[in-house]
Protein backbone atom coordinates (compact mmCIF):
# COMPACT_ATOMS: atom_id res chain seq x y z
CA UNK A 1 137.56 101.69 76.16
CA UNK A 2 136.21 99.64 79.01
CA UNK A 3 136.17 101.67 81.90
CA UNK A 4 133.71 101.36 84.21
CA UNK A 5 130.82 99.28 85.20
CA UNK A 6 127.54 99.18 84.79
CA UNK A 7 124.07 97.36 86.63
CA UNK A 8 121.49 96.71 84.02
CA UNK A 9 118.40 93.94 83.23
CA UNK A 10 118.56 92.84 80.03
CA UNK A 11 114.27 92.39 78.89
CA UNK A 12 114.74 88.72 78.25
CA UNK A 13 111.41 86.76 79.08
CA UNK A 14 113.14 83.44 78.64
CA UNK A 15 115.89 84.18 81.78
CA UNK A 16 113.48 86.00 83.57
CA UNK A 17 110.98 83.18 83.37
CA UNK A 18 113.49 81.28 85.00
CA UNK A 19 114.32 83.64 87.31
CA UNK A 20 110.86 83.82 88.60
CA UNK A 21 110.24 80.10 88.82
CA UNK A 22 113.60 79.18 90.33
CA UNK A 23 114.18 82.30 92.89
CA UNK A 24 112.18 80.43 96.00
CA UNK A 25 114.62 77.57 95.77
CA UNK A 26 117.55 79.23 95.09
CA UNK A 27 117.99 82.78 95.48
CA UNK A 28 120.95 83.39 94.24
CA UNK A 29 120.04 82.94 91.18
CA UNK A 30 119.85 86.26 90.13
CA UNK A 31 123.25 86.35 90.22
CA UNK A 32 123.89 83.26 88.07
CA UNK A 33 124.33 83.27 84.58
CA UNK A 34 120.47 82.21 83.92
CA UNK A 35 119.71 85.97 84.92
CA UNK A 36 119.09 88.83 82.99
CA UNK A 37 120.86 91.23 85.50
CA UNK A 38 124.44 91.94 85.07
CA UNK A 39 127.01 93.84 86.64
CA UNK A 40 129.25 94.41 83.67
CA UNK A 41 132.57 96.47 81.77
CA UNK A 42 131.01 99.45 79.55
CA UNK A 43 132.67 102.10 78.02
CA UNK A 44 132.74 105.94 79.54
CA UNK A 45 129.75 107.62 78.59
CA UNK A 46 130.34 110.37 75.73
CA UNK A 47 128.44 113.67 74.69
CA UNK A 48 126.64 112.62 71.79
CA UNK A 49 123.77 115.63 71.05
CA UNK A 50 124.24 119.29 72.13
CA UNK A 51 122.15 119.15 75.01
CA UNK A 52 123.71 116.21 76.97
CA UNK A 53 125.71 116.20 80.45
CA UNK A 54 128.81 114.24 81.39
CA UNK A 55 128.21 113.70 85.37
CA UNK A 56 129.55 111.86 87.97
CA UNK A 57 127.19 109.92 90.37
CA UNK A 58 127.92 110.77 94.26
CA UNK A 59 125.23 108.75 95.79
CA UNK A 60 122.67 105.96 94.16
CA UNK A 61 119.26 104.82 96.02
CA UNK A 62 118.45 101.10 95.31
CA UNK A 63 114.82 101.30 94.83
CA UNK A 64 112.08 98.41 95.53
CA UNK A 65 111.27 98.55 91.71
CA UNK A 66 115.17 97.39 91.16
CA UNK A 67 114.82 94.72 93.23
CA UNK A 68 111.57 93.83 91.11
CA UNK A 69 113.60 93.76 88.04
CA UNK A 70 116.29 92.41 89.47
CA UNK A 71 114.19 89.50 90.95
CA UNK A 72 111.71 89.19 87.84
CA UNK A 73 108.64 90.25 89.50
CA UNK A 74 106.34 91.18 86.73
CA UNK A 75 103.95 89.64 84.76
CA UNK A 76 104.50 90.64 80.89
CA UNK A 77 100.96 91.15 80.31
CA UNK A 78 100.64 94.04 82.27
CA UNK A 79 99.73 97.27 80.81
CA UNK A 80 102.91 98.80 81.28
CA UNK A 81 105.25 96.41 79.37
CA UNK A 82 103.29 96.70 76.14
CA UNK A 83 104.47 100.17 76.22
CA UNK A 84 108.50 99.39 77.00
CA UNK A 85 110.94 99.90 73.80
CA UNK A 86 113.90 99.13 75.62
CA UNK A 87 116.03 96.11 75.76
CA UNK A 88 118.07 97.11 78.45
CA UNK A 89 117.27 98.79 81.75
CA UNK A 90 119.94 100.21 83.84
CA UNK A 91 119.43 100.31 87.22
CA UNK A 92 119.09 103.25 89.33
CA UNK A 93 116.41 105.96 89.48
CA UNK A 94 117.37 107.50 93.05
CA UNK A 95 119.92 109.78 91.97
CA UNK A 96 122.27 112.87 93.12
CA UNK A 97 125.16 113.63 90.60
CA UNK A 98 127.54 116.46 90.20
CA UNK A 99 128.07 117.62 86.07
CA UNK A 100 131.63 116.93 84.85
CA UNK A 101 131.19 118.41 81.53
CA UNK A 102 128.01 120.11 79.30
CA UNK A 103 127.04 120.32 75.52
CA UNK A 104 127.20 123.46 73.73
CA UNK A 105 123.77 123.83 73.86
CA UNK A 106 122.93 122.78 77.67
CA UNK A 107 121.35 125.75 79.11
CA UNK A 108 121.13 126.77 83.15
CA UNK A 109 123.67 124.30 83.99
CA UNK A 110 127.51 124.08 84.55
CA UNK A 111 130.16 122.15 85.59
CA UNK A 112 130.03 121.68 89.33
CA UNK A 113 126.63 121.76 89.57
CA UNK A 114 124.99 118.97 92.00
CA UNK A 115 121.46 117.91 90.47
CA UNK A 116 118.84 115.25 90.40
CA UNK A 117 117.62 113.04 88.15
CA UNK A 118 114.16 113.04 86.32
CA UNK A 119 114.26 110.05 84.10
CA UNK A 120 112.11 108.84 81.16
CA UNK A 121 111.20 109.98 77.83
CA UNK A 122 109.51 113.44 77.34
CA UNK A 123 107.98 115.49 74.18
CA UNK A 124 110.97 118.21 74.79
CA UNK A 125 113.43 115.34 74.50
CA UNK A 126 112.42 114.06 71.29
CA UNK A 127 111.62 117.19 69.84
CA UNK A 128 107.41 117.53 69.70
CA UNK A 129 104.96 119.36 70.32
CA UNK A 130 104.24 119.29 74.19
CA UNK A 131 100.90 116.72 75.05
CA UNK A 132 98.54 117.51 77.53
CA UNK A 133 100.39 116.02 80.25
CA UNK A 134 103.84 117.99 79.48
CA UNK A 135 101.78 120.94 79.19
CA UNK A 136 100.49 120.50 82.73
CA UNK A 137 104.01 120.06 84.25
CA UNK A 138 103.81 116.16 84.49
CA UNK A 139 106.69 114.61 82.51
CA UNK A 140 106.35 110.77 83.60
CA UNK A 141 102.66 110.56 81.90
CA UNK A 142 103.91 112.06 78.83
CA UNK A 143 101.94 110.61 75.48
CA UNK A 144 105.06 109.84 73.95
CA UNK A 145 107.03 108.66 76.41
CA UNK A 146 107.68 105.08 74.63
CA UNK A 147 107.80 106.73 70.92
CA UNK A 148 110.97 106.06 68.71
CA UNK A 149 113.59 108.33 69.21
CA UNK A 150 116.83 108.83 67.75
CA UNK A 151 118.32 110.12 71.00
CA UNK A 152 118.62 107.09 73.58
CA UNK A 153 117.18 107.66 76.81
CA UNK A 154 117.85 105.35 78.92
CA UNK A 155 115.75 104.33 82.50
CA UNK A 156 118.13 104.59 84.81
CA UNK A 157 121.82 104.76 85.30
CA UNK A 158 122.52 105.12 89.39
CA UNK A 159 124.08 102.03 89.34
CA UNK A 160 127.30 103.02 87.55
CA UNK A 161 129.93 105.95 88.50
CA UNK A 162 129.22 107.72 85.62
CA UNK A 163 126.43 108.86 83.23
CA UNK A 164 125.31 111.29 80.78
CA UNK A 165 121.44 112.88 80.52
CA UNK A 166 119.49 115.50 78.78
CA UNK A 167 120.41 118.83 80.70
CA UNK A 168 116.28 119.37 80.47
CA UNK A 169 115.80 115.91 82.79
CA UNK A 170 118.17 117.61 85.88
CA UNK A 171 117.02 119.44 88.88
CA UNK A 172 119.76 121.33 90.57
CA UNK A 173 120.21 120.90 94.12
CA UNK A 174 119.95 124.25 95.89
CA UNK A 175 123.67 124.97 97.95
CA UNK A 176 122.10 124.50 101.22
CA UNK A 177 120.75 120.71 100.71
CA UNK A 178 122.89 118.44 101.82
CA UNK A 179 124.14 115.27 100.01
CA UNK A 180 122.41 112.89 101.92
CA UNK A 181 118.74 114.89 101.91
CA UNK A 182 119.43 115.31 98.06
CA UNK A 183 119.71 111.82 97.55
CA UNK A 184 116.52 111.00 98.91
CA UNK A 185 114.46 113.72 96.85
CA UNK A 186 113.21 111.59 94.03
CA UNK A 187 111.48 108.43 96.65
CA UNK A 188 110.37 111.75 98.91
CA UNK A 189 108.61 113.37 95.89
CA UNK A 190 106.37 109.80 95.23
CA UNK A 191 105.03 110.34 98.91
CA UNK A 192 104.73 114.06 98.19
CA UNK A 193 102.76 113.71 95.16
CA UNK A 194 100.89 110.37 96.30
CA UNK A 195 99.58 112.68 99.19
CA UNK A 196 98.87 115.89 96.75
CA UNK A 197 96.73 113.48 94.78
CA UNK A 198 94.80 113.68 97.86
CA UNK A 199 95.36 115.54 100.58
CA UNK A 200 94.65 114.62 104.54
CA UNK A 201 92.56 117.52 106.27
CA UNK A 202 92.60 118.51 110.07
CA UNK A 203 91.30 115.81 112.13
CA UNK A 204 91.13 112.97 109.89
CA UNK A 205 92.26 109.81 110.18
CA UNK A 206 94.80 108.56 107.45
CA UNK A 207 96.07 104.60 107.31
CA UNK A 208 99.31 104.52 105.24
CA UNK A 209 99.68 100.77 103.87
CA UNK A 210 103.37 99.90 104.10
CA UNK A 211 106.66 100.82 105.81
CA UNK A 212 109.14 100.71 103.41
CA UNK A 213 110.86 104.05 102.73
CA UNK A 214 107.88 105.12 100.13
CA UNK A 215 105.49 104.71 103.25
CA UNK A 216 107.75 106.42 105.64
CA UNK A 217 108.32 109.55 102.97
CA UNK A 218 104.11 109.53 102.53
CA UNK A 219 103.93 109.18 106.32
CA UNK A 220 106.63 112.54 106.26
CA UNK A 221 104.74 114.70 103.22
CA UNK A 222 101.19 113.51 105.03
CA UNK A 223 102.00 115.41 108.28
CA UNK A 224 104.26 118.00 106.76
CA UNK A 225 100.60 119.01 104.84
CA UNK A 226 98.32 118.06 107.61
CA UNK A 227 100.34 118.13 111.04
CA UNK A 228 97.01 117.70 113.24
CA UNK A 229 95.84 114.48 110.41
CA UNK A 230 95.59 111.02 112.95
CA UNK A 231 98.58 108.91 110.33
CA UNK A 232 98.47 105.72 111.35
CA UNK A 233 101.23 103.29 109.63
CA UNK A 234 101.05 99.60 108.72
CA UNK A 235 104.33 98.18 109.56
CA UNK A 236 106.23 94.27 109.93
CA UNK A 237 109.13 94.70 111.66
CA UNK A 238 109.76 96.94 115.21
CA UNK A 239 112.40 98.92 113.56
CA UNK A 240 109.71 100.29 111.67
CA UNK A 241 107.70 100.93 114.35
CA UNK A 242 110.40 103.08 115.87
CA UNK A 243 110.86 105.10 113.02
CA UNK A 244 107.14 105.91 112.51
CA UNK A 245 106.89 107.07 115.96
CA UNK A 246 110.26 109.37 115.49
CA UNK A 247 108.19 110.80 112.45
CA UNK A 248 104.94 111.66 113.99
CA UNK A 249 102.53 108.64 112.76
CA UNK A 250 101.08 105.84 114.81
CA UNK A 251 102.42 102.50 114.36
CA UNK A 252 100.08 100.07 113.37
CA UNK A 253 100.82 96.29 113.47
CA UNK A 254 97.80 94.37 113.37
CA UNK A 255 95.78 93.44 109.47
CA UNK A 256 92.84 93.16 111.65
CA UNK A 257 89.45 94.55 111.28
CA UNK A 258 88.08 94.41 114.50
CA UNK A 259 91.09 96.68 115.58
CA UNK A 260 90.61 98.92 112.36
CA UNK A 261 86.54 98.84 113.51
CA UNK A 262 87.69 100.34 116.61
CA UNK A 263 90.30 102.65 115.43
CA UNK A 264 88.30 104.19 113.65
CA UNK A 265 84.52 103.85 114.85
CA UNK A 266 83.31 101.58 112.53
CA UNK A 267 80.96 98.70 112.12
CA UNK A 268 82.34 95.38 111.79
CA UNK A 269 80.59 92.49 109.85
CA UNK A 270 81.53 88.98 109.04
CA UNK A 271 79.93 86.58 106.35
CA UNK A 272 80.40 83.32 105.16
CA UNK A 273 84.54 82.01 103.95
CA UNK A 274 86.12 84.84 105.83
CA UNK A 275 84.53 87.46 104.50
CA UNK A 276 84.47 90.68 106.35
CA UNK A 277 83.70 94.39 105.89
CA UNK A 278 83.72 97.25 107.21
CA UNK A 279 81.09 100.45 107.28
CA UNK A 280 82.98 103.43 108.49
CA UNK A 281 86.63 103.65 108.06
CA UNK A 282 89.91 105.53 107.17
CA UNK A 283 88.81 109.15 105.16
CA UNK A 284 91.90 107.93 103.34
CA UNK A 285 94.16 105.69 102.39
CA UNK A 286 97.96 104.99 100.85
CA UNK A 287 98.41 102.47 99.86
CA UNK A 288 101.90 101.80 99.39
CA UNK A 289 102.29 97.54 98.68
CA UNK A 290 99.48 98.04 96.31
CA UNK A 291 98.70 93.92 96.16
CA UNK A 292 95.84 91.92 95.94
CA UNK A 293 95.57 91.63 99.69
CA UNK A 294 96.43 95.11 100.06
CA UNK A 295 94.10 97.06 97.97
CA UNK A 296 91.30 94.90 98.84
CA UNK A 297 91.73 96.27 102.34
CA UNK A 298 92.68 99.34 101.45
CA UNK A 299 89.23 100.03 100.03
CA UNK A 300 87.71 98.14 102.89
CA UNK A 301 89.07 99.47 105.29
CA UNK A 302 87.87 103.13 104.07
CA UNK A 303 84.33 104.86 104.68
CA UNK A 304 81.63 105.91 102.71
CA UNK A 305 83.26 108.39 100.26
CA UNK A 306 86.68 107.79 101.32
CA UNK A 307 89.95 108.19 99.17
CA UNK A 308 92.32 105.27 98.63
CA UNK A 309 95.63 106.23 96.32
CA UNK A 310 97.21 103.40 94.86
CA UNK A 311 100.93 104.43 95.73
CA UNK A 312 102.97 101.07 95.45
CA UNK A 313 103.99 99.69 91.84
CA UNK A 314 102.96 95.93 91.30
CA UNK A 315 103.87 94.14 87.99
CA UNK A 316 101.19 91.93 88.40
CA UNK A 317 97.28 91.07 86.82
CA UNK A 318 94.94 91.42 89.70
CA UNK A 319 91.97 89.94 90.79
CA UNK A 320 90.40 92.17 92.86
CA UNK A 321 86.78 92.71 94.69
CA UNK A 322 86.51 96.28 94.03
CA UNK A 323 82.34 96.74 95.04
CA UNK A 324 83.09 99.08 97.77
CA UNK A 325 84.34 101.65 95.12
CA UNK A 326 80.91 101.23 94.19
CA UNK A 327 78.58 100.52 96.82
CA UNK A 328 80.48 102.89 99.38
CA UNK A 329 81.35 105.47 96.60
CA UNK A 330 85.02 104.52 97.26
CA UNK A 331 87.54 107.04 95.10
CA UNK A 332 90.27 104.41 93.89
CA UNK A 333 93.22 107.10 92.50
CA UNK A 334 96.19 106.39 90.73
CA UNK A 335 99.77 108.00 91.47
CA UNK A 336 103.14 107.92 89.65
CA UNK A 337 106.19 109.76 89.36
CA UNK A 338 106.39 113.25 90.47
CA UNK A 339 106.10 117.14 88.32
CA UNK A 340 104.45 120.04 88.95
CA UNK A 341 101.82 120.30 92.11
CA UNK A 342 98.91 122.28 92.68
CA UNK A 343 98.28 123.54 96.62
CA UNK A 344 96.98 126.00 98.81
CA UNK A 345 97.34 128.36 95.81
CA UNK A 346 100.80 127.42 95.35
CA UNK A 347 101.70 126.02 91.89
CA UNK A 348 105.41 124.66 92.38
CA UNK A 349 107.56 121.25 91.63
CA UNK A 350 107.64 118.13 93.65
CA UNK A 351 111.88 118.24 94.52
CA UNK A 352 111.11 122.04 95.55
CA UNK A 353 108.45 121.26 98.04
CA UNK A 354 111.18 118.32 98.98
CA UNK A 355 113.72 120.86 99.87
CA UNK A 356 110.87 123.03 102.00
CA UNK A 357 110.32 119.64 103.83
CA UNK A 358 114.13 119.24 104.43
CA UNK A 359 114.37 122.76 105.31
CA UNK A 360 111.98 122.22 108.08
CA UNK A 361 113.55 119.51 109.45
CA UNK A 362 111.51 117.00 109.80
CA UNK A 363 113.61 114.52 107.68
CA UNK A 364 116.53 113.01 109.96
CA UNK A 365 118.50 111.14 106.80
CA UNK A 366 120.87 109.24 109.47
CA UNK A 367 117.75 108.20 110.55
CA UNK A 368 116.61 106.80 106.88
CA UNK A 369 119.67 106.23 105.32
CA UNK A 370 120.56 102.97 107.41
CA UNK A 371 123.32 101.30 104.88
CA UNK A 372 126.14 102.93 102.38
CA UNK A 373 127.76 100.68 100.11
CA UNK A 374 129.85 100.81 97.10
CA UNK A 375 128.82 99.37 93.69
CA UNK A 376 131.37 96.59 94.19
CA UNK A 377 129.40 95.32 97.39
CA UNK A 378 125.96 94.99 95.35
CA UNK A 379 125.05 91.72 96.16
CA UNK A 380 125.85 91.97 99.85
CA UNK A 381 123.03 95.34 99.21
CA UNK A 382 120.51 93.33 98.02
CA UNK A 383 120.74 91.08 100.83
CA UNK A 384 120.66 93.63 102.81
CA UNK A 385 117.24 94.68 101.43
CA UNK A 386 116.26 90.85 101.65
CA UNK A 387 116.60 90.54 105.34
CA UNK A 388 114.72 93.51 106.57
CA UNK A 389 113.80 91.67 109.85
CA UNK A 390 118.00 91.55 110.50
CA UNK A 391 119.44 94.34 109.21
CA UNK A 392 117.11 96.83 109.73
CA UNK A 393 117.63 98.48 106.24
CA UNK A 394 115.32 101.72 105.00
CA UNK A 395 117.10 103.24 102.03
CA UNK A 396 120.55 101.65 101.28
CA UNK A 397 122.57 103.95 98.30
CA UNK A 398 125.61 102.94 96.51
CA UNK A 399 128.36 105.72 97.53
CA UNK A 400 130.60 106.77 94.75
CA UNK A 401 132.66 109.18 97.14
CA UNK A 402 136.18 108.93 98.15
């Protein structure tokens, strides 16, 4: 029965090609029927295998990487979509839910429990033997994470009331977490890992690239590691500003390199068709937009031997000048996801180093949480996340409470 509805992208090149090419002149297209998203009637998940929940979604983040699919930003020559065996993406990564009902074969879960979401294919799922990367505790760069499987597994799911998922992809949320810092646990783990890929050290000076809510949870897990680490913050918009300052980190308005010369002691040069470099720099940076423009100042921008972590997702081919990771011995690092971490002699998971953060509390979520919404008020939400400059938004969830 038709029961309840559903946000999903359908992995149609055709509409999305038009999607792409029309969106500058008329932006609500994405809403027309020449889109590949759809808000539409599905039938009430069922338990199909043993170890599948029933749950019921209580909050939903709306993630910049929707808002790429939704607005068809992605090139389909990227790496990444050779890999993708799905023809449908449901929407909705950012995810607390409480279990309605478990399979017979579901183990250290019940009904009641709140948990989190970790989505994407594993070797447990789908029943093989564990690859190097699910042996070292990092499920979203598992080897066979786009193999065949007779158990569907879909991306994403937040944008619906309902769901159902492999009891083995939950984290349970700990009794003392509250509903708003548990919805926020997946983006916070990105900045948590991006920043364990590479951790800031006493006294340096850190530049992260971006002021979205990844950049303000790297800006949080940065100075929850290194409290005395100088974070300065790229930002557009004064909002932004404000909350970097609330946070501890330095707002940072100006792309400009005399002002990153001075900030951070370096030399300054200029060439010929507006070329400029720096020597000296940031000892790292996060880079959180992960463009063109951005990663070619990102590694720029950073001294001899500095770190630069590619935090942001972009769908796109690049044509970058990357001879400082050369010339300047410039570590360019990848990051993705969230798992198992490595610190300090600590060996624990990303959401449990989340809830330490919380715990602390440095994270103020009626601070980042600026807009609650229900499903039926989606397209006013992604204006919302449109207009930045006007509304101010950080993280807006769908609520699914009464």
């Amino acid at each position: 029965m038709l029961d309840m509805k559903a946000g999903f992208v359908e992995r149609n090149f055709f509409k999305a090609g038009l999607v792409k090419a029309l969106n500058t002149i008329w932006p609500g297209v994405i809403f027309s029927r020449l889109s590949p998203f759809n808000v539409a009637e599905m039938d009430q998940p069922e338990i199909e295998f043993d170890t599948e929940v029933l749950v019921d979604h209580i909050y939903s983040g709306i993630c910049g990487s929707d808002i790429s699919l939704l607005n068809s930003r992605a090139d389909p020559r990227v790496a990444p979509a050779a890999l993708s065996r799905y023809n449908r993406i449901y929407l909705g990564h950012e995810i607390l839910a409480r279990i309605t009902k478990v399979g017979p074969a579901v183990e250290g879960f019940e009904v009641g429990d709140r948990v989190t979401v970790m989505h994407g294919q594993t070797c447990a799922l789908i029943g093989r033997e564990e690859c190097h990367s699910c042996q070292s505790g990092l499920p979203y760069l598992c080897k066979n994470t786009s193999q065949k499987s007779s158990q569907h597994l879909d991306t994403g799911g937040g944008w619906a009331p309902h769901w159902k998922y492999d009891y083995r992809q939950l984290m349970k949320i700990p009794d003392d977490i509250s509903d708003e810092h548990a919805v926020m646990t997946e983006p916070l783990g990105v900045g948590i890992h991006a920043v364990l890929r590479r951790p800031p050290k006493a006294g340096e000076k850190v530049l992260v690239y971006g002021a979205g809510f990844i950049g303000m949870a790297t800006l949080i897990a940065a100075k929850y590691f290194a409290p005395d680490a100088e974070v300065y913050v790229l930002t557009r918009y004064d909002f932004q500003a404000e909350m970097v300052e609330a946070n501890g980190g330095i707002p940072l308005r100006e792309q400009d390199y005399t002002k990153i010369a001075e900030l951070t002691d370096a030399y300054h040069f200029k060439g010929l068709l507006s070329n400029e470099m720096l020597l000296g720099g940031f000892d790292v940076v996060y880079d959180c937009v992960s463009t063109d423009d951005t990663i070619k100042n990102s590694v720029r921008w950073s001294r001899a031997r500095g770190t630069v972590v590619l935090v942001g997702v972009h769908l796109y081919l690049s044509s970058i000048d990357l001879t400082p990771v050369w010339y300047q011995e410039v570590d360019l690092i990848g990051s993705y996801g969230r798992g198992r971490e490595e610190f300090d002699d600590r060996v624990m998971d990303t959401d449990e180093i989340a809830f330490e953060i919380y715990r602390s509390g440095m994270v103020d979520p009626s601070q980042l949480i600026t807009h609650k919404m229900r499903l039926s008020e989606y397209r006013e939400a992604i204006n919302v996340l449109a207009n930045k400059k006007k509304s101010k938004a950080m993280k807006v969830v769908f609520d699914y409470t009464d």
